[in-house]
C-alpha atoms as a PDB file:
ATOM      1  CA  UNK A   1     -13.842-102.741 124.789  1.00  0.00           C
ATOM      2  CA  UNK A   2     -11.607-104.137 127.245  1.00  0.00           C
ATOM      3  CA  UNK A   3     -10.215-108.088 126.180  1.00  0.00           C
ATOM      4  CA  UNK A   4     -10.618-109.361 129.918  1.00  0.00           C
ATOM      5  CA  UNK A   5     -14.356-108.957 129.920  1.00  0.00           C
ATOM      6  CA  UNK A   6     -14.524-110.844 126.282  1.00  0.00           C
ATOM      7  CA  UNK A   7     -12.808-113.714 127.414  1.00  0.00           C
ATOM      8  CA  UNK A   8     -14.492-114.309 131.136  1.00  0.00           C
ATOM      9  CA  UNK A   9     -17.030-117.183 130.005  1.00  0.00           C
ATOM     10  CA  UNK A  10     -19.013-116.212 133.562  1.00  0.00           C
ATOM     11  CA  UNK A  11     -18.634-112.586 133.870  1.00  0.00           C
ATOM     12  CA  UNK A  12     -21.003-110.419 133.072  1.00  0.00           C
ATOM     13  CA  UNK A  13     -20.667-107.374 131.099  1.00  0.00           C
ATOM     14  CA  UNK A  14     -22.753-105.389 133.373  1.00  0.00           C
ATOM     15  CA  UNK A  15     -19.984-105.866 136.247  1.00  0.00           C
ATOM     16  CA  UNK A  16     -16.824-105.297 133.683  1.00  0.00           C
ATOM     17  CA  UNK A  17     -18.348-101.672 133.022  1.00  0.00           C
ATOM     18  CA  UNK A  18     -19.601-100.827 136.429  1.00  0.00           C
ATOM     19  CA  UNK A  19     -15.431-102.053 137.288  1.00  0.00           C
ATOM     20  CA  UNK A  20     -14.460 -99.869 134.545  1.00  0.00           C
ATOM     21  CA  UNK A  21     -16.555 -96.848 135.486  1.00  0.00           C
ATOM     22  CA  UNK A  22     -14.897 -96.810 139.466  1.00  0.00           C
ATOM     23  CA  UNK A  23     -11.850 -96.896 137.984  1.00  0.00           C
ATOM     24  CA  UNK A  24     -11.907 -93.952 135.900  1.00  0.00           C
ATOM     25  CA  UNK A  25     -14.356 -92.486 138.584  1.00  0.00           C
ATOM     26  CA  UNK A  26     -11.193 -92.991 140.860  1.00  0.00           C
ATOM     27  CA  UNK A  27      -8.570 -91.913 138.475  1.00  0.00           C
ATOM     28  CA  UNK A  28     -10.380 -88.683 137.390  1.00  0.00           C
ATOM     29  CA  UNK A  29      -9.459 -85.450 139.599  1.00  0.00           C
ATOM     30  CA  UNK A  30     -12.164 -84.597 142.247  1.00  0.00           C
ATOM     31  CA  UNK A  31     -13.414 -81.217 141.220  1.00  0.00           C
ATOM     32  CA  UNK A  32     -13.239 -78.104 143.665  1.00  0.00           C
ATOM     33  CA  UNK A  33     -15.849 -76.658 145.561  1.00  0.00           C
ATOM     34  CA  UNK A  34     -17.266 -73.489 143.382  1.00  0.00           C
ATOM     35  CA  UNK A  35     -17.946 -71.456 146.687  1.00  0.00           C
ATOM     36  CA  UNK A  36     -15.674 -71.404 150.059  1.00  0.00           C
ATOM     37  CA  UNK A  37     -17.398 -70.346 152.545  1.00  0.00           C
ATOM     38  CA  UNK A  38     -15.933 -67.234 154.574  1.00  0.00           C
ATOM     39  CA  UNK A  39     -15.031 -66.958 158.159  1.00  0.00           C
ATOM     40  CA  UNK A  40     -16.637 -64.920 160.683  1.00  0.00           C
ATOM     41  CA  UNK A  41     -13.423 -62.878 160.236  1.00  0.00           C
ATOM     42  CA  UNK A  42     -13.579 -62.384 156.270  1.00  0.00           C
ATOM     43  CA  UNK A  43     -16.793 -62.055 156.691  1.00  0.00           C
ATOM     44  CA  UNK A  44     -16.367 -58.890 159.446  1.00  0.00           C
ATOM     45  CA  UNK A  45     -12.867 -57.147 157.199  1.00  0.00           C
ATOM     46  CA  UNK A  46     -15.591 -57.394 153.924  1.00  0.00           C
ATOM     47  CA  UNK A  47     -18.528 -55.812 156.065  1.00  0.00           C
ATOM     48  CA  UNK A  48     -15.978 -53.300 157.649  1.00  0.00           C
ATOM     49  CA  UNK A  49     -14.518 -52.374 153.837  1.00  0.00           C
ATOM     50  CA  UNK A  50     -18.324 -51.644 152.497  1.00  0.00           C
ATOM     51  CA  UNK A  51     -18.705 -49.683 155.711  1.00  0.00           C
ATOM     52  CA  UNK A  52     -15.416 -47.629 154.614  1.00  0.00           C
ATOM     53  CA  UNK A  53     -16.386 -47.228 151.371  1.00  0.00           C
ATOM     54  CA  UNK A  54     -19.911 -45.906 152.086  1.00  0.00           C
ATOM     55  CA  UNK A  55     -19.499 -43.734 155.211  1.00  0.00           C
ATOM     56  CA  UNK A  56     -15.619 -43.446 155.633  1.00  0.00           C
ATOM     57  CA  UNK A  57     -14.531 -42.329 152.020  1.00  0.00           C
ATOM     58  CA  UNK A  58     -17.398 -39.615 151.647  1.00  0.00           C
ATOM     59  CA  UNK A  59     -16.192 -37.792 155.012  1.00  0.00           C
ATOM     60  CA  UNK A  60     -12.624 -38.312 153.768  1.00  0.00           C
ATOM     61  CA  UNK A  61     -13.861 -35.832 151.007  1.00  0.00           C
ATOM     62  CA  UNK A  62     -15.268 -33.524 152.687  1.00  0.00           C
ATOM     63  CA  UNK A  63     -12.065 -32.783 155.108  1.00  0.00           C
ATOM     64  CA  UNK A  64      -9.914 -32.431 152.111  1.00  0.00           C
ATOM     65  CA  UNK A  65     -12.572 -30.163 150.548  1.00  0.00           C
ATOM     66  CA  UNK A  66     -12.290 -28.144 154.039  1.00  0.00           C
ATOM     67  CA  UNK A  67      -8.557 -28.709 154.094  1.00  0.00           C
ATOM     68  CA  UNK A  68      -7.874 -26.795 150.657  1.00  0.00           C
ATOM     69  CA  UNK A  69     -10.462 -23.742 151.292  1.00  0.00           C
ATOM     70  CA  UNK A  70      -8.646 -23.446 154.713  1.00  0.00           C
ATOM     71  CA  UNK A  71      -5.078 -23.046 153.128  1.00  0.00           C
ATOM     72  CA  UNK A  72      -6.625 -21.003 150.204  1.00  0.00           C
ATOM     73  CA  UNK A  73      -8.193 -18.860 153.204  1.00  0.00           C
ATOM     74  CA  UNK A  74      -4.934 -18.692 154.914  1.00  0.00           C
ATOM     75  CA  UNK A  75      -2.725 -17.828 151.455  1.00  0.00           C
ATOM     76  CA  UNK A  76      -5.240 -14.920 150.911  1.00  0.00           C
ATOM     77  CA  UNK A  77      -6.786 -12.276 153.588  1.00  0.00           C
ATOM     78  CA  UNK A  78     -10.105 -11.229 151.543  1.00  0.00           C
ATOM     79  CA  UNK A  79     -11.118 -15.517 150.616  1.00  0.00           C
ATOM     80  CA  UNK A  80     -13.240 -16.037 153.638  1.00  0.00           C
ATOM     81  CA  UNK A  81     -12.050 -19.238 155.646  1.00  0.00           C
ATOM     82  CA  UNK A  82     -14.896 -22.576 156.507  1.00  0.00           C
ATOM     83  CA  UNK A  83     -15.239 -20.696 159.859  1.00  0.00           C
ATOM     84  CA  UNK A  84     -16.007 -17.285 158.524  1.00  0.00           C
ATOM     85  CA  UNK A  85     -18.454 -18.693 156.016  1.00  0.00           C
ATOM     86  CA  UNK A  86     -20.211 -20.824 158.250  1.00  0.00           C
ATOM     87  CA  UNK A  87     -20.336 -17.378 160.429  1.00  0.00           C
ATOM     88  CA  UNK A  88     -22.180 -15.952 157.573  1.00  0.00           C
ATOM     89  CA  UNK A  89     -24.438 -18.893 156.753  1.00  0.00           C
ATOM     90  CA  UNK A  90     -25.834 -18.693 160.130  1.00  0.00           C
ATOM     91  CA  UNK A  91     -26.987 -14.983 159.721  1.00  0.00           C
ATOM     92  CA  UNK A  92     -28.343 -15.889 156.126  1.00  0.00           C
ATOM     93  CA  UNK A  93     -30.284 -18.592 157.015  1.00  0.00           C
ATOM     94  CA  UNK A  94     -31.674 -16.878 160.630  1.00  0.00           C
ATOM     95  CA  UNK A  95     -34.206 -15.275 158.461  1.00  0.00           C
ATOM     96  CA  UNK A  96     -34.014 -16.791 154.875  1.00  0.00           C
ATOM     97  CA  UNK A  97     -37.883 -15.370 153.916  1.00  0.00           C
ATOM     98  CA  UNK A  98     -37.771 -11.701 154.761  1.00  0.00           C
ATOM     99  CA  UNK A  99     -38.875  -9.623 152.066  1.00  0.00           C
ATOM    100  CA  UNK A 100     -37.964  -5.903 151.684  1.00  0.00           C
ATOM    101  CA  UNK A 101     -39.017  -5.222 148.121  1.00  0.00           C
ATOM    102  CA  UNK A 102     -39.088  -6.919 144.311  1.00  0.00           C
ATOM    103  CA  UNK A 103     -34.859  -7.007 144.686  1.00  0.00           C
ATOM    104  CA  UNK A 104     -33.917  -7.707 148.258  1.00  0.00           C
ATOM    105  CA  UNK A 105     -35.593 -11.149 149.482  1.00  0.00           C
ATOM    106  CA  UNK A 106     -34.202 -13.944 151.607  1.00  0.00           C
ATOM    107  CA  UNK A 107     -32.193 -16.666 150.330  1.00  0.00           C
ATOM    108  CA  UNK A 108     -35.143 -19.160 150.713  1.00  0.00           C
ATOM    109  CA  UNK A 109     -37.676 -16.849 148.504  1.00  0.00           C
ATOM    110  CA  UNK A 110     -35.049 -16.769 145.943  1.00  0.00           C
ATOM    111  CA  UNK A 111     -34.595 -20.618 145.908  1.00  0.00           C
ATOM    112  CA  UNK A 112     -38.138 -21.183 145.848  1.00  0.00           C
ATOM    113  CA  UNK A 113     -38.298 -18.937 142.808  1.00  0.00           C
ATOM    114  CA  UNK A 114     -35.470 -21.126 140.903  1.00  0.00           C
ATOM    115  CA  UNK A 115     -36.965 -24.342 141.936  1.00  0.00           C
ATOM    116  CA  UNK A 116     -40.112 -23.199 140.476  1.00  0.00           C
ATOM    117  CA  UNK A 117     -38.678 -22.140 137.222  1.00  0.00           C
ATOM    118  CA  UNK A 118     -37.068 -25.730 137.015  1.00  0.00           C
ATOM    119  CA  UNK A 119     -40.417 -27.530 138.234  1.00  0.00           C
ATOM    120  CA  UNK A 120     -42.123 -26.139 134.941  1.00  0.00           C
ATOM    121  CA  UNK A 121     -39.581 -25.732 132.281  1.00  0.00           C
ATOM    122  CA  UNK A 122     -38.365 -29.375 133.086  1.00  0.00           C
ATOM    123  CA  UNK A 123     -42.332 -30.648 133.058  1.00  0.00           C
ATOM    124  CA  UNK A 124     -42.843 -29.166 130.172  1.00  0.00           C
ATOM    125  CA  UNK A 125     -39.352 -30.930 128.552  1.00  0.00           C
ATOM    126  CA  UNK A 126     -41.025 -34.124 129.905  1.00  0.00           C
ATOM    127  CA  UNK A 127     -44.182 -33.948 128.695  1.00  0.00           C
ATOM    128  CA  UNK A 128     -43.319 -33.135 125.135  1.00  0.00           C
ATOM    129  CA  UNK A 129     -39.647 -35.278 125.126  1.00  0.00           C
ATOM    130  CA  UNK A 130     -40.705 -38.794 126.947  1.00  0.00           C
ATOM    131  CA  UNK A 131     -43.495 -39.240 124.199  1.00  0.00           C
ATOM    132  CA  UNK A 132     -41.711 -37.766 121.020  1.00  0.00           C
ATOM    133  CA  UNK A 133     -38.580 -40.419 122.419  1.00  0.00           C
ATOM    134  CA  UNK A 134     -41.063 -43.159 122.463  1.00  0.00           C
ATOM    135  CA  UNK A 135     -42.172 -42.198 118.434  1.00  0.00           C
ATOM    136  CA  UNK A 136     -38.563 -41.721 117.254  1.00  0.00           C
ATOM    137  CA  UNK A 137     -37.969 -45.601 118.547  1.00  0.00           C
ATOM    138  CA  UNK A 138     -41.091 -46.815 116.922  1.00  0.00           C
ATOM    139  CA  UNK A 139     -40.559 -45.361 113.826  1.00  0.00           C
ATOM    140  CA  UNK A 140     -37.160 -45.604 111.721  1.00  0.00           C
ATOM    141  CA  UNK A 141     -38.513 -42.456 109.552  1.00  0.00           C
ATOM    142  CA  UNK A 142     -39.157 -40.310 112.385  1.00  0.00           C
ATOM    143  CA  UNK A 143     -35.855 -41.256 114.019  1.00  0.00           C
ATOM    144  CA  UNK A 144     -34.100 -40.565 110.332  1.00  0.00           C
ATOM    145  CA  UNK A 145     -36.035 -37.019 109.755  1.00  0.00           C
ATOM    146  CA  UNK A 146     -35.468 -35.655 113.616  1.00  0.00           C
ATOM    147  CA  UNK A 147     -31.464 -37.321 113.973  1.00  0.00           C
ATOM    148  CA  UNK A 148     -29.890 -34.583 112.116  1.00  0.00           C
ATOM    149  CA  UNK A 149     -31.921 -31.784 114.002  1.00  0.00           C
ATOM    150  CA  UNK A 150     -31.080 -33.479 117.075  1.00  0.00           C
ATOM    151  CA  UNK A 151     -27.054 -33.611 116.692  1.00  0.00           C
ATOM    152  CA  UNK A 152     -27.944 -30.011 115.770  1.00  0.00           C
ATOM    153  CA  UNK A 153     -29.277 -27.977 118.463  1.00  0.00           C
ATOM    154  CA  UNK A 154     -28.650 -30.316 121.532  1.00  0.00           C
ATOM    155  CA  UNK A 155     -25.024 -28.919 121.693  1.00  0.00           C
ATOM    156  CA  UNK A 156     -26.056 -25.014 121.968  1.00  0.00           C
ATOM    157  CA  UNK A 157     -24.663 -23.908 124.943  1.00  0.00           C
ATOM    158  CA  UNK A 158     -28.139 -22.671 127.425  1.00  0.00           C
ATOM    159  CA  UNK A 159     -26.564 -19.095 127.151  1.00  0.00           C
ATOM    160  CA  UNK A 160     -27.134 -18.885 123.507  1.00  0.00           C
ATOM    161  CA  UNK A 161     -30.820 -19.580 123.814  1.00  0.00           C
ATOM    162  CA  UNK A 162     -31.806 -17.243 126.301  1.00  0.00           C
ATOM    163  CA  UNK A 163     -31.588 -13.752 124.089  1.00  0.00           C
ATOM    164  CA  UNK A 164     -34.247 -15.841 121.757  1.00  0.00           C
ATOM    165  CA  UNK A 165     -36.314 -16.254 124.672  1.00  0.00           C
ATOM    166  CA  UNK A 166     -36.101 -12.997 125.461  1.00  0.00           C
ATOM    167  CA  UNK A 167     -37.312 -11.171 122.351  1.00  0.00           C
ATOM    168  CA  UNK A 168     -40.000 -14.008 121.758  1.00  0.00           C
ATOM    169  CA  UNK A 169     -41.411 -13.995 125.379  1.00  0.00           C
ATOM    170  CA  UNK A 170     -40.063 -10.256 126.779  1.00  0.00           C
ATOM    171  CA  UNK A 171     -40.539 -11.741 129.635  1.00  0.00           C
ATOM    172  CA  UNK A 172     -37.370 -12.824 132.027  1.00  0.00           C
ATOM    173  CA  UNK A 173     -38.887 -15.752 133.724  1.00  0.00           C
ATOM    174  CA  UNK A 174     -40.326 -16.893 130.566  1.00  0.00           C
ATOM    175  CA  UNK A 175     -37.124 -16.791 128.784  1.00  0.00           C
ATOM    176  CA  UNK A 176     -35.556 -18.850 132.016  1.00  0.00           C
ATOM    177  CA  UNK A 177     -38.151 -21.554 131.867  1.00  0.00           C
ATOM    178  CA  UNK A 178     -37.905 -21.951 128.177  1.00  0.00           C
ATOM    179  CA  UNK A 179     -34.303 -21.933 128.104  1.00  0.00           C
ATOM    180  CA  UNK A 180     -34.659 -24.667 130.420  1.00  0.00           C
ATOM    181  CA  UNK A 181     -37.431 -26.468 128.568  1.00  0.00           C
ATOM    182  CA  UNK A 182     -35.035 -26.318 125.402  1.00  0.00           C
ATOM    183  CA  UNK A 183     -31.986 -27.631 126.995  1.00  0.00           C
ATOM    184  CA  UNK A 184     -33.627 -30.749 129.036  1.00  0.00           C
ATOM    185  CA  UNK A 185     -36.200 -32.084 126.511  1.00  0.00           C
ATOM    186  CA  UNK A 186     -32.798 -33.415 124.632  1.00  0.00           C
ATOM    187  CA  UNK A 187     -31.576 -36.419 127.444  1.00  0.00           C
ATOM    188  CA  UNK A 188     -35.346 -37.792 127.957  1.00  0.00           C
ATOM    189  CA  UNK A 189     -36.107 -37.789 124.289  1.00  0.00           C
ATOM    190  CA  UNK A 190     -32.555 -39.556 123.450  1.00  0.00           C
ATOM    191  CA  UNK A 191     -32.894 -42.166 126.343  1.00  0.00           C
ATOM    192  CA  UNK A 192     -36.447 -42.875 125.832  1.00  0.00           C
ATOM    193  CA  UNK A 193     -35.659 -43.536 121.983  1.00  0.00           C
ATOM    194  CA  UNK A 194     -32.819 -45.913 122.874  1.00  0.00           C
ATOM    195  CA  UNK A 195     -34.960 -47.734 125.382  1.00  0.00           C
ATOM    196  CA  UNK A 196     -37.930 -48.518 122.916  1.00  0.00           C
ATOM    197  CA  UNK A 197     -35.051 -49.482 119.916  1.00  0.00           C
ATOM    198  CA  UNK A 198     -33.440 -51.693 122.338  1.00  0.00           C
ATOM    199  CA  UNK A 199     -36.649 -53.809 123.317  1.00  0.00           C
ATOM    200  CA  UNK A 200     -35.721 -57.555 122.791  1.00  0.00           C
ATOM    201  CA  UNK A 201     -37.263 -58.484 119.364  1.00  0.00           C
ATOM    202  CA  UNK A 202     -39.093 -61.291 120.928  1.00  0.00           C
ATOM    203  CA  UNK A 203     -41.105 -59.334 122.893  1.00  0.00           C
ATOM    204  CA  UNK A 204     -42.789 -57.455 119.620  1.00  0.00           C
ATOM    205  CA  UNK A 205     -42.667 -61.199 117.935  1.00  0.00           C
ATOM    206  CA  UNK A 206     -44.786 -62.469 121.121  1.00  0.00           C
ATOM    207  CA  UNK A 207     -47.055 -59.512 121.272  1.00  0.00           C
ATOM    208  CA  UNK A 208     -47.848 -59.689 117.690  1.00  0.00           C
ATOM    209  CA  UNK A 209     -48.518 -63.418 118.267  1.00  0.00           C
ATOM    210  CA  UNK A 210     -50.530 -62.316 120.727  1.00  0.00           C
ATOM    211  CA  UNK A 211     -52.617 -59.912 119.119  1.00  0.00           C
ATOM    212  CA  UNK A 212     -52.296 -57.598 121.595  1.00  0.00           C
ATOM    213  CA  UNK A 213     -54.204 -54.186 121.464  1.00  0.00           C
ATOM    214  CA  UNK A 214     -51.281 -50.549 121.029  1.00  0.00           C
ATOM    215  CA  UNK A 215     -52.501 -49.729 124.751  1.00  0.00           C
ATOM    216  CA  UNK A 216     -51.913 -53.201 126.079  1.00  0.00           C
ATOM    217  CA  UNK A 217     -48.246 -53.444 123.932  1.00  0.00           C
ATOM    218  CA  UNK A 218     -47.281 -50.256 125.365  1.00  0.00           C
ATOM    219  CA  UNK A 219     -48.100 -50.925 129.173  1.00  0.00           C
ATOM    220  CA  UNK A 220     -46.960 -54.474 128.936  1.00  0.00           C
ATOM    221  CA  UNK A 221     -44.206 -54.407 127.435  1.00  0.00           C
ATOM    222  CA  UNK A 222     -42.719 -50.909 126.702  1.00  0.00           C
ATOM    223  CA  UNK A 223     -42.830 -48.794 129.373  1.00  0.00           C
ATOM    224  CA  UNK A 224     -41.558 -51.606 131.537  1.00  0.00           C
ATOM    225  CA  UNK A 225     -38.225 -52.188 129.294  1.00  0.00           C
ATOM    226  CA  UNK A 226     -38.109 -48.982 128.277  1.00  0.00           C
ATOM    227  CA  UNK A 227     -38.541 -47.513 132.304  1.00  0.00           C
ATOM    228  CA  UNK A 228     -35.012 -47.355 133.696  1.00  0.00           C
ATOM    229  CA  UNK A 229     -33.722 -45.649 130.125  1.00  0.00           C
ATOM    230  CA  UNK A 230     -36.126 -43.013 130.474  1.00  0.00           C
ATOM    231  CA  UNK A 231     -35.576 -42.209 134.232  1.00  0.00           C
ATOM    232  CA  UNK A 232     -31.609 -42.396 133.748  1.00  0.00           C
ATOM    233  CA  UNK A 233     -32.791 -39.508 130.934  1.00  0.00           C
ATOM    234  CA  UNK A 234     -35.315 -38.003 133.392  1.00  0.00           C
ATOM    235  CA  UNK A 235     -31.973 -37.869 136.069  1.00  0.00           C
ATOM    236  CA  UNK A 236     -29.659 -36.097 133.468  1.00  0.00           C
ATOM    237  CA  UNK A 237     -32.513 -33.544 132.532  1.00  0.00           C
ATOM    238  CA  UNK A 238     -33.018 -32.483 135.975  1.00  0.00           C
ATOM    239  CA  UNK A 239     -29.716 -31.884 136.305  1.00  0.00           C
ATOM    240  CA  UNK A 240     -29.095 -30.130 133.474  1.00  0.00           C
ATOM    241  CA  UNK A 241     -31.901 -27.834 134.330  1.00  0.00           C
ATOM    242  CA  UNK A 242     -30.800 -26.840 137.556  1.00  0.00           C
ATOM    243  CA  UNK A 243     -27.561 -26.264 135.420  1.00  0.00           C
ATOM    244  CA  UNK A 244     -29.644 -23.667 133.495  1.00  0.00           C
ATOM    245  CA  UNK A 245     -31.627 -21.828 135.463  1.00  0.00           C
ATOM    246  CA  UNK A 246     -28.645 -20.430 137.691  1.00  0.00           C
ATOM    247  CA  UNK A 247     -26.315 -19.175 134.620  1.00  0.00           C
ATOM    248  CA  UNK A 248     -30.051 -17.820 133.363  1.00  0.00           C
ATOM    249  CA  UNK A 249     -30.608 -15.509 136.518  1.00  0.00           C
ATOM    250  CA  UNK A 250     -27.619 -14.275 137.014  1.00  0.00           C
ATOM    251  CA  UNK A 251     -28.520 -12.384 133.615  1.00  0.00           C
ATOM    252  CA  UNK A 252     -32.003 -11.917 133.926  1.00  0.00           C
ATOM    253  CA  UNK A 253     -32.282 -10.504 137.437  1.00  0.00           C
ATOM    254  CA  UNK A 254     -35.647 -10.578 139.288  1.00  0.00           C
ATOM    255  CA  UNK A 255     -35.570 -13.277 142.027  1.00  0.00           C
ATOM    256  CA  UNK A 256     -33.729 -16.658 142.032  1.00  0.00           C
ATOM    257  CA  UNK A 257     -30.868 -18.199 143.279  1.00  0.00           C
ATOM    258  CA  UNK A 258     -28.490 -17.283 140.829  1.00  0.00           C
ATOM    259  CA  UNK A 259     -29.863 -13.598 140.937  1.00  0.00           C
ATOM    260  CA  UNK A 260     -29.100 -13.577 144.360  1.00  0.00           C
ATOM    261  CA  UNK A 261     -25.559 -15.214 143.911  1.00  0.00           C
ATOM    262  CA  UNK A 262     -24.966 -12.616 140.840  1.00  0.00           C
ATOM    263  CA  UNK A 263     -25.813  -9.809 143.519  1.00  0.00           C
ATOM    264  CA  UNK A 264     -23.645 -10.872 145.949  1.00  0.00           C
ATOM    265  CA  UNK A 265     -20.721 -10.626 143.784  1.00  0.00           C
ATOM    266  CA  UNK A 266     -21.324  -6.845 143.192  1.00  0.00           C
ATOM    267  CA  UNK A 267     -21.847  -6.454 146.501  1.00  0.00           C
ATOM    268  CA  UNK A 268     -18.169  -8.368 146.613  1.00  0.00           C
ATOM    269  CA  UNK A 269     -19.481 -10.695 149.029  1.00  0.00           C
ATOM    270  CA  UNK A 270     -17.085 -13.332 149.049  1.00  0.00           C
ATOM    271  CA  UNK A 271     -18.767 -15.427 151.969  1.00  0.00           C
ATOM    272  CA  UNK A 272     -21.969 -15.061 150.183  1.00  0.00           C
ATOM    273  CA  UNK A 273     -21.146 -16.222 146.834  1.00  0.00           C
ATOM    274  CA  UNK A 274     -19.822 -19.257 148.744  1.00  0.00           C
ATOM    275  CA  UNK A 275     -22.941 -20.265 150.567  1.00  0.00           C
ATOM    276  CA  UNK A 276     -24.469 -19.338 147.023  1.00  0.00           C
ATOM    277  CA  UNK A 277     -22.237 -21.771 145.770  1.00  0.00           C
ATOM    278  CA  UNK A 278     -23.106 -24.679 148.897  1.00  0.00           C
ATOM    279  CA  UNK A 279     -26.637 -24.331 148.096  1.00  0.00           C
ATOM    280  CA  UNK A 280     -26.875 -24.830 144.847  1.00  0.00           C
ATOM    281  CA  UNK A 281     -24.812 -27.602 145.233  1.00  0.00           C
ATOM    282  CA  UNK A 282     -26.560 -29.426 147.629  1.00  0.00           C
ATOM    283  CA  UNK A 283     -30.093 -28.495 146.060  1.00  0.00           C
ATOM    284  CA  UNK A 284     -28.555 -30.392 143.243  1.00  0.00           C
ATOM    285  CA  UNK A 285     -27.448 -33.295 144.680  1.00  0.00           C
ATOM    286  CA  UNK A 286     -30.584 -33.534 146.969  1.00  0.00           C
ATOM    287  CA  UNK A 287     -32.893 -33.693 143.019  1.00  0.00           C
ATOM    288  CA  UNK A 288     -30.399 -36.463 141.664  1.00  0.00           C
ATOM    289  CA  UNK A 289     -30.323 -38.088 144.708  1.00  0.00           C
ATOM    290  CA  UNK A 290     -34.256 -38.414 144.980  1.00  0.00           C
ATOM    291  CA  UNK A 291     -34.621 -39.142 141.205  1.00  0.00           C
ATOM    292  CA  UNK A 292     -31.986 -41.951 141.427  1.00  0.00           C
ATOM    293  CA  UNK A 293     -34.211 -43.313 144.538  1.00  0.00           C
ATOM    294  CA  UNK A 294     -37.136 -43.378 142.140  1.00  0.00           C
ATOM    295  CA  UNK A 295     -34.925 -44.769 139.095  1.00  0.00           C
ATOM    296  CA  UNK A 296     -34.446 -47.753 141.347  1.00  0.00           C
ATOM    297  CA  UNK A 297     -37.317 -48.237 142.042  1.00  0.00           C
ATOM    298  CA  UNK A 298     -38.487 -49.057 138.586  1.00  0.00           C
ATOM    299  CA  UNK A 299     -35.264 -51.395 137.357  1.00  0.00           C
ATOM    300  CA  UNK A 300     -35.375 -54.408 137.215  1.00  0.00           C
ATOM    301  CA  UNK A 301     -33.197 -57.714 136.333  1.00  0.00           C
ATOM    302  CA  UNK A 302     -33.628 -59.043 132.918  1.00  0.00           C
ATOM    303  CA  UNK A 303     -32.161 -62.702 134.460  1.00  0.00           C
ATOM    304  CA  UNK A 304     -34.950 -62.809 137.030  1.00  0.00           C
END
């Protein structure tokens, strides 16, 4: 303690340790402000960069993608140029549902066939893989037993599974929509699994506490946490079954998208193969792109 305050006979300590306090309150560095607040000009450059980055950059894509296929185009006389395709697109898509016989339908019939192949070969994947991923993260045996089979079969290339469709169903749509249920069950089982093994310890501890009923510990508390895993695995099987069914019709035949593309190509149809190629891409991007609407829908902020 400081001497001066021991030897005042009328001082009081009280005002020797409020002196001492301003003074080191004085000598101690005055701490920065955590936030600065922007100007209305920062704030404009950081709106105009997010508007760059969300509108800008995309069509900046797009004219290099056009940019390259011109200059291929122009480097080769039979690859059709943007203009000649887009030529071609418009005659396609005048009538895309005509229907001259079991082989020669529009370009929208044979999408609507492919979409339907993936609508029931992916619910199928989902109804058996979003429940067996839930049991494999409950249950360290089940996850032990099915882990080997898993690292197993998941890589098989979709090719390799069709002929087995094929001789078990003798049926070519059959063989598509089971090729596809085989090679999307494995992302929605893995996801769900890793969403139920990553639940927060506590939450078991409380429910247990609790005594909470199976049905109420599973709609409480795991399908919430365990939501956003299983759509992110819901996102990637939807993909990968789009994936499927195209390289599947192109050897089955019948009606479908990639039947239709595989046609066009023996008809050497370059311009046709590329507006093959344009739809299947944005039919794909228009699936993740409504599945990632829904996955954000159901995440959520474990701080809030």
């Amino acid at each position: 303690m400081n001497t001066a305050v021991l030897s005042d006979p009328n001082g009081s300590f009280e005002t020797a340790a409020a002196a001492e306090t301003a003074a080191s309150t004085a000598a101690a560095p005055q701490a920065a402000p955590a936030f600065r607040t922007q100007s209305p000009a920062e704030r404009q450059r950081t709106k105009n960069r997010q508007v760059a980055l969300r509108i800008i950059a995309p069509f900046m894509g797009l004219a290099l993608l056009l940019l390259v296929w011109e200059l291929a185009a122009e480097h080769s006389s039979q690859f059709p140029s943007p203009l000649t395709t887009w030529q071609s697109a418009q005659k396609v898509f005048a009538h895309p549902f005509y229907n001259n016989g079991p082989n020669d339908v529009g370009i929208g019939w044979n999408l609507l066939a492919s979409l339907q192949r993936v609508a029931y070969g992916f619910g199928l994947a989902a109804l058996a893989g979003i429940p067996l991923g839930f049991a494999i993260g409950r249950m360290r045996f089940l996850d032990s037993m099915l882990s080997p089979l898993i690292s197993l079969l998941r890589p098989v290339s979709p090719l390799a599974w069709l002929p087995i469709g094929l001789y078990v169903f003798s049926n070519a749509p059959a063989a598509a929509i089971y090729t596809i249920f085989i090679c999307s069950i494995w992302p929605m089982m893995i996801n769900t699994a890793i969403g139920v093994q990553r639940i927060p310890a506590d939450y078991m501890n409380v429910a247990r506490v609790l005594d909470l009923s199976t049905w109420k510990v599973f709609t409480k508390i795991l399908l919430p946490s365990v939501m956003p895993y299983m759509m992110t695995g819901v996102r990637l099987s939807v993909g990968t079954a789009w994936l499927v069914i195209v390289a599947a019709e192109m050897l089955t035949g019948g009606t479908g998208i990639g039947f239709w593309l595989w046609n066009e190509w023996n008809n050497l149809n370059l311009a046709h193969i590329l507006i093959a190629i344009l739809v299947i891409g944005v039919t794909g991007m228009l699936l993740e792109g409504a599945l990632m609407l829904i996955a954000r829908r159901f995440s959520y902020d474990e701080a809030r």
